[in-house]
Protein backbone atom coordinates (compact mmCIF):
# COMPACT_ATOMS: atom_id res chain seq x y z
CA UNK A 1 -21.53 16.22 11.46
CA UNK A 2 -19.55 13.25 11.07
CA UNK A 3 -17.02 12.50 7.93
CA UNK A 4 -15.81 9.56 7.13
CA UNK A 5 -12.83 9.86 4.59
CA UNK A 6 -11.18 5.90 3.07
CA UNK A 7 -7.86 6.27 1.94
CA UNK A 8 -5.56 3.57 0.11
CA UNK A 9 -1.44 3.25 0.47
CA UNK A 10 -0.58 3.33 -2.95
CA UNK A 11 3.48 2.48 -4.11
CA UNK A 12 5.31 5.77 -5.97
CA UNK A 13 4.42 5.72 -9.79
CA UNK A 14 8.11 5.97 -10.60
CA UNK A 15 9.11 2.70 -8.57
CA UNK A 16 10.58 -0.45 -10.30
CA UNK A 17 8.21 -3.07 -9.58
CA UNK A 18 8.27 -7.01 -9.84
CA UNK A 19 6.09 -9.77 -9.61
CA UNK A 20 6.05 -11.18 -5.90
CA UNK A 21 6.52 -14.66 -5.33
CA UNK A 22 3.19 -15.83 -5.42
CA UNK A 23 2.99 -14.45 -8.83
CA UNK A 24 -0.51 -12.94 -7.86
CA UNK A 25 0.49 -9.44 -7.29
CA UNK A 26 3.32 -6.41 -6.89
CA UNK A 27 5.98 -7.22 -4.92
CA UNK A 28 6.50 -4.47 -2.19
CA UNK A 29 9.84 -4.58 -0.82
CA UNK A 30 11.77 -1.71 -2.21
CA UNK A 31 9.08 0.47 -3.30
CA UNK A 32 7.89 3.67 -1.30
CA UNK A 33 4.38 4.73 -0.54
CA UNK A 34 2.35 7.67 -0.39
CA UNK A 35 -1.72 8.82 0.15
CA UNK A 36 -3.90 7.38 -2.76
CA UNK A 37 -3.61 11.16 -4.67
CA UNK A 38 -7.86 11.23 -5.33
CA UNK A 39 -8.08 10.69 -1.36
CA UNK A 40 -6.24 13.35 -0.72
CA UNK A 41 -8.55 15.72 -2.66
CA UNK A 42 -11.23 14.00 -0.55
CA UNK A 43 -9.52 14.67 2.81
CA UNK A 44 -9.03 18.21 1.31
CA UNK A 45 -12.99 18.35 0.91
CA UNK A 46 -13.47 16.96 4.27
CA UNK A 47 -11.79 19.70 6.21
CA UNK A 48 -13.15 22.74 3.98
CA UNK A 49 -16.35 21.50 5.02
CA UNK A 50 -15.07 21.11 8.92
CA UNK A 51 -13.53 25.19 8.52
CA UNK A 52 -17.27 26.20 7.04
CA UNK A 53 -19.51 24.86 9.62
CA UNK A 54 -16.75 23.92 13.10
CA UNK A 55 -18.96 21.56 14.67
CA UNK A 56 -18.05 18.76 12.01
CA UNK A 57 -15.23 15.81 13.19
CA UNK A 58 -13.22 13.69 10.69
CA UNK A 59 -12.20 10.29 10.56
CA UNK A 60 -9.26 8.82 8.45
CA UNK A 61 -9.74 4.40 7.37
CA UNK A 62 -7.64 2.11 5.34
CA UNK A 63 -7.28 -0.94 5.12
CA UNK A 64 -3.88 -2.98 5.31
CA UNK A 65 -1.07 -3.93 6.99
CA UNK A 66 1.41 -1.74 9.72
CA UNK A 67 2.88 0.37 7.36
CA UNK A 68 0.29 2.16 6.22
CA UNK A 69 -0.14 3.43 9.61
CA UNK A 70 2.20 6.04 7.79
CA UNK A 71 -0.27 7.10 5.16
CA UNK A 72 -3.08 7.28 7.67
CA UNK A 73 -1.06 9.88 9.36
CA UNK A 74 -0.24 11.78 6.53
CA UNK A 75 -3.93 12.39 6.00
CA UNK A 76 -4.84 13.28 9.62
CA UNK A 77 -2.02 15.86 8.68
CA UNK A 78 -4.72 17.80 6.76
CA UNK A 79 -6.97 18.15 9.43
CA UNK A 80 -8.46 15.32 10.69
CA UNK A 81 -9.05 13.97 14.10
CA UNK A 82 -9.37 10.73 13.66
CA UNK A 83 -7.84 7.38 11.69
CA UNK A 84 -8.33 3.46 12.14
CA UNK A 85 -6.39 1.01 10.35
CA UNK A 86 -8.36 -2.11 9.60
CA UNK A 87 -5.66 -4.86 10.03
CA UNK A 88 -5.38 -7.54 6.98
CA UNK A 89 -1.59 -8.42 7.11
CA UNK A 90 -2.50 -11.56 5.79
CA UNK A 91 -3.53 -10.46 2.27
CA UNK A 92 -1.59 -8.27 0.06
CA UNK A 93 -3.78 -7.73 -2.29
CA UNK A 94 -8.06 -7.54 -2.02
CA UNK A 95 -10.38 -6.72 -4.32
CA UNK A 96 -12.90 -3.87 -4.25
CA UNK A 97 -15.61 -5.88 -2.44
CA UNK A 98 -13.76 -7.48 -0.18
CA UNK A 99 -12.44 -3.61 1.34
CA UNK A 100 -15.80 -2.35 0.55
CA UNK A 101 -17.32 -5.04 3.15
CA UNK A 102 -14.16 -4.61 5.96
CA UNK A 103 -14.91 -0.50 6.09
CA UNK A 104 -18.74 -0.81 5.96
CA UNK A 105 -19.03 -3.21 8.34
CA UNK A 106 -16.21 -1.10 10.76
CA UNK A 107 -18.33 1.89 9.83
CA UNK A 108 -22.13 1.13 9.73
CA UNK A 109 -22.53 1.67 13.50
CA UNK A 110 -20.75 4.52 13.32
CA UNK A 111 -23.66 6.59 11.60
CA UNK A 112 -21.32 8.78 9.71
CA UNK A 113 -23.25 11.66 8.08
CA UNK A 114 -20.91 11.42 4.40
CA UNK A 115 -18.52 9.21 3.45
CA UNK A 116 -15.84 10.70 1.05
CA UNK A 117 -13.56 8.40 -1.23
CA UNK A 118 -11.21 9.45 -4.09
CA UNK A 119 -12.53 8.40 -7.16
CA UNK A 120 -10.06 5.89 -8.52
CA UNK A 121 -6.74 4.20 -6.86
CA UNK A 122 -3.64 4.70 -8.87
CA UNK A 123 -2.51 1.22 -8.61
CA UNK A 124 -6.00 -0.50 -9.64
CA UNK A 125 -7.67 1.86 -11.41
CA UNK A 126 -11.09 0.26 -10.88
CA UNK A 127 -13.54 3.12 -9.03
CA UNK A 128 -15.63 0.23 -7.44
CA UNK A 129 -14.58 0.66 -3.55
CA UNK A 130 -16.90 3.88 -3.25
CA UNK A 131 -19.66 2.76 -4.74
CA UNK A 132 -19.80 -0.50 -3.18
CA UNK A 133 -19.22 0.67 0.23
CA UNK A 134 -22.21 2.98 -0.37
CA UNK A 135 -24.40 -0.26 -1.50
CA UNK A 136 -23.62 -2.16 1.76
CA UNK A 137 -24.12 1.04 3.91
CA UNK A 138 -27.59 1.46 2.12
CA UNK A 139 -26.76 5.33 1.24
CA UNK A 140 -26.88 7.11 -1.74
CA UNK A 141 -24.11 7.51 -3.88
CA UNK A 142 -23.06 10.09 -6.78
CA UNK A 143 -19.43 9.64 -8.30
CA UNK A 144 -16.85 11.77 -10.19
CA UNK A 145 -17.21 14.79 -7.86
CA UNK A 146 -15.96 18.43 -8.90
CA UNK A 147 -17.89 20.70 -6.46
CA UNK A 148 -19.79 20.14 -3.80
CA UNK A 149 -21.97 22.00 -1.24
CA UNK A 150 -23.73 21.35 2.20
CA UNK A 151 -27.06 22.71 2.30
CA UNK A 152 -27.67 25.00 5.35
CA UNK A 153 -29.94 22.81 7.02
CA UNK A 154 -27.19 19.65 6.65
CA UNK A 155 -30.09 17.81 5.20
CA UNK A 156 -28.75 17.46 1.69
CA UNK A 157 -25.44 17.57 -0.21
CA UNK A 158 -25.45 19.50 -3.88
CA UNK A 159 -22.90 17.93 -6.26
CA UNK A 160 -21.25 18.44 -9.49
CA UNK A 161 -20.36 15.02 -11.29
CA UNK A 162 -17.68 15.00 -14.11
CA UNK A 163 -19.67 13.39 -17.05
CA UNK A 164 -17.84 12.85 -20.90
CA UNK A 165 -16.99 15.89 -23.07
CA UNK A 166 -16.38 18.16 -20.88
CA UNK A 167 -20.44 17.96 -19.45
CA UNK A 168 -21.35 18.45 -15.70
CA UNK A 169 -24.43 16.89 -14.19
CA UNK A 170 -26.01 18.91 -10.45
CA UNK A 171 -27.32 16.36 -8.49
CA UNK A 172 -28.76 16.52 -5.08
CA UNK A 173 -28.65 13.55 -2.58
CA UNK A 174 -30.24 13.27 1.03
CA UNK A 175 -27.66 12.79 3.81
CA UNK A 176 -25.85 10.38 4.74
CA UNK A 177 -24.43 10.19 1.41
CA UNK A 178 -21.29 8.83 -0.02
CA UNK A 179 -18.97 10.77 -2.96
CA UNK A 180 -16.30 9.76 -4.86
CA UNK A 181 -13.92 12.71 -5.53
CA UNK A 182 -12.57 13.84 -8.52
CA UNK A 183 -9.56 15.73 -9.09
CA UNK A 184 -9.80 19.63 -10.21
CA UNK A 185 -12.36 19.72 -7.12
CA UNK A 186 -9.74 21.80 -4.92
CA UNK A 187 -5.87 22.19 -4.99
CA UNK A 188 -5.17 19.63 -1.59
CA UNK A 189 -2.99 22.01 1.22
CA UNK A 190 0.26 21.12 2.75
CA UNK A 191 -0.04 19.83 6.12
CA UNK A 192 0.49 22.35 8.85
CA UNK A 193 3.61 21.91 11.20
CA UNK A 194 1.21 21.67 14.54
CA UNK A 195 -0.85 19.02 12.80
CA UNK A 196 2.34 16.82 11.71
CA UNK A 197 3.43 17.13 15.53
CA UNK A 198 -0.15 15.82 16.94
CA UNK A 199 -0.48 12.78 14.57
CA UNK A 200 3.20 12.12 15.13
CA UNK A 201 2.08 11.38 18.64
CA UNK A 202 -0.89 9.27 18.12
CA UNK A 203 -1.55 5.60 18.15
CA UNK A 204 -3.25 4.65 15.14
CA UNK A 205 -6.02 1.89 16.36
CA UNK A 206 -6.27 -1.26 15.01
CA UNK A 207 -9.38 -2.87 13.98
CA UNK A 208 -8.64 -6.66 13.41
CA UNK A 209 -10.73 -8.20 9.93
CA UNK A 210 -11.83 -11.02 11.25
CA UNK A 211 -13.95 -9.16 14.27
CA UNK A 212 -15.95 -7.25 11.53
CA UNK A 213 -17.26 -10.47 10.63
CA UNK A 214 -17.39 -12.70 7.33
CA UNK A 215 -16.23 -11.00 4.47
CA UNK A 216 -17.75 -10.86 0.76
CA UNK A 217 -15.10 -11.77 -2.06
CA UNK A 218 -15.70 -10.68 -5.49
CA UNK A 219 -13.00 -11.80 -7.39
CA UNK A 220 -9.59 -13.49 -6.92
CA UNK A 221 -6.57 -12.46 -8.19
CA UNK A 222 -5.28 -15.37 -10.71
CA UNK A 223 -1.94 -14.17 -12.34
CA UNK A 224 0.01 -11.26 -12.80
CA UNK A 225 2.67 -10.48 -15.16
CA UNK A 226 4.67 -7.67 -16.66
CA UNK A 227 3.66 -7.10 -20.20
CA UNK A 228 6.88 -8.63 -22.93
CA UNK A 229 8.72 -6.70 -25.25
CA UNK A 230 6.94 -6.02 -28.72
CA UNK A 231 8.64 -7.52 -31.69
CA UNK A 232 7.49 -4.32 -33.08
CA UNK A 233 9.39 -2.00 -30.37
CA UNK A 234 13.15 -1.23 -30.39
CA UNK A 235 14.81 -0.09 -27.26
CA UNK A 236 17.61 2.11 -27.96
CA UNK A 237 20.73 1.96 -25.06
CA UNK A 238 23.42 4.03 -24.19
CA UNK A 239 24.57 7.78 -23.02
CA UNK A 240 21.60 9.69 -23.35
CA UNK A 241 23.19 11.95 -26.01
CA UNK A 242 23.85 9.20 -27.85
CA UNK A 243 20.26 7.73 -27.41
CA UNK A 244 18.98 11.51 -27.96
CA UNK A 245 20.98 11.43 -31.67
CA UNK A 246 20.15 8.11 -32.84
CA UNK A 247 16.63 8.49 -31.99
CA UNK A 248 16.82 12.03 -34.46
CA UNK A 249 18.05 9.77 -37.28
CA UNK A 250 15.61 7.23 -36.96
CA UNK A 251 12.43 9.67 -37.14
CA UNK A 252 13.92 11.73 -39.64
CA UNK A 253 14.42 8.27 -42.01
CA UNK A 254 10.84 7.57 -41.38
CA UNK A 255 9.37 11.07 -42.15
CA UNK A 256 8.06 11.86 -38.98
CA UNK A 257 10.12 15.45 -39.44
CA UNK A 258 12.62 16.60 -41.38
């Protein structure tokens, strides 16, 4: 069985970010990155599924540019054998379908059995990659993923989908299938010291954009912009004991406690 696991580089929440000069998108010098935190539920998924039935392999993709080489090995560090970075240094920024296209089109003659994705970025916040690399593969597709089995025969994959107010829906899709993963599915493990060593090692390959062909574009970014200050807002400054007391005073002289 073959597993196919996408993973996005996505900057630290707590980073101070600006507007690059384009005005189009983040700006990333000076910020850190780390593994896209849904993927890493989905690697974690991946490999429980390897330790169940042995015979299964896993490969890591992203798309970007050189430095996410980094992430990709951070998520072979769970267990995987494989990763590919699909090389667009040229754009900063792409939206859903244009990275939907790149990885199905790197993937498709690959014939992987399931293709796992986390179920939302923490930068965008869109949960469109999954299910539109699942379109262009021509697989089925079930999102919002908190348990999921492998039938004994590896014929079909049994699902639990998160669905609103606290409901769960069991659905059963034919494989090849593709899942997005939701947290609460498993707690993700830390990466075992013999597995850091062998990706260490490794040469991530590179898989240029422009061999996998023309590439569909759904949307271009126009502007971005950090939200202004509300006239209705007040930022209080100072030593944080000072903050800490005049922030006291002013909910106590609007009633919010006494």
């Amino acid at each position: 069985m073959k597993i196919l696991v996408c993973v996005k580089s996505v900057p630290e929440t707590e980073s101070s970010f600006r507007i690059d000069a384009e005005g189009k998108f983040y700006e990333e010098r000076g910020l850190k990155f780390k593994v896209n935190e849904y993927d890493l539920y989905a690697v974690e998924e991946a490999v429980r599924i390897k330790e169940r039935f042995k015979d299964v392999e896993i490969t890591i993709v992203s798309v970007g540019p050189a430095r996410i080489e980094a992430e990709i090995k951070n998520a072979m560090s769970l267990g995987a054998e494989y990763g590919f970075r699909i090389d667009d240094s040229r754009s900063p920024v792409r939206d859903a379908l244009s990275v939907a296209s790149l990885i199905s089109a790197w993937a498709r003659p690959k014939k992987f059995d399931l293709v796992f994705c986390g179920v939302v970025s923490e930068d965008l916040q869109r949960c469109q990659t999954g299910p539109m690399i699942a379109e262009l593969l021509e697989i089925r597709c079930a999102t919002t993923i908190v348990s999921l089995n492998i039938s004994e025969d590896r014929k079909k994959i049994i699902c639990g989908r998160e669905l609103e107010s606290g409901l769960r829906e069991k659905v059963e899709l034919p494989i090849p299938a593709l899942v997005t993963i939701q947290s609460g599915i498993n707690i993700p493990r830390y990466a075992s010291l013999s597995n850091v060593l062998r990706v260490k090692k490794m040469e991530i390959p590179v898989v240029p954009a422009q061999s996998l062909g023309a590439v569909s574009v759904g949307e271009t970014a126009v502007r971005a912009f950090l939200p202004g200050e509300s006239t209705t807002c007040e930022f209080l400054e100072g030593a944080p004991d000072k903050v800490a007391e005049r922030l006291i005073q002013e909910m106590r002289s609007r009633g919010l406690f006494l």
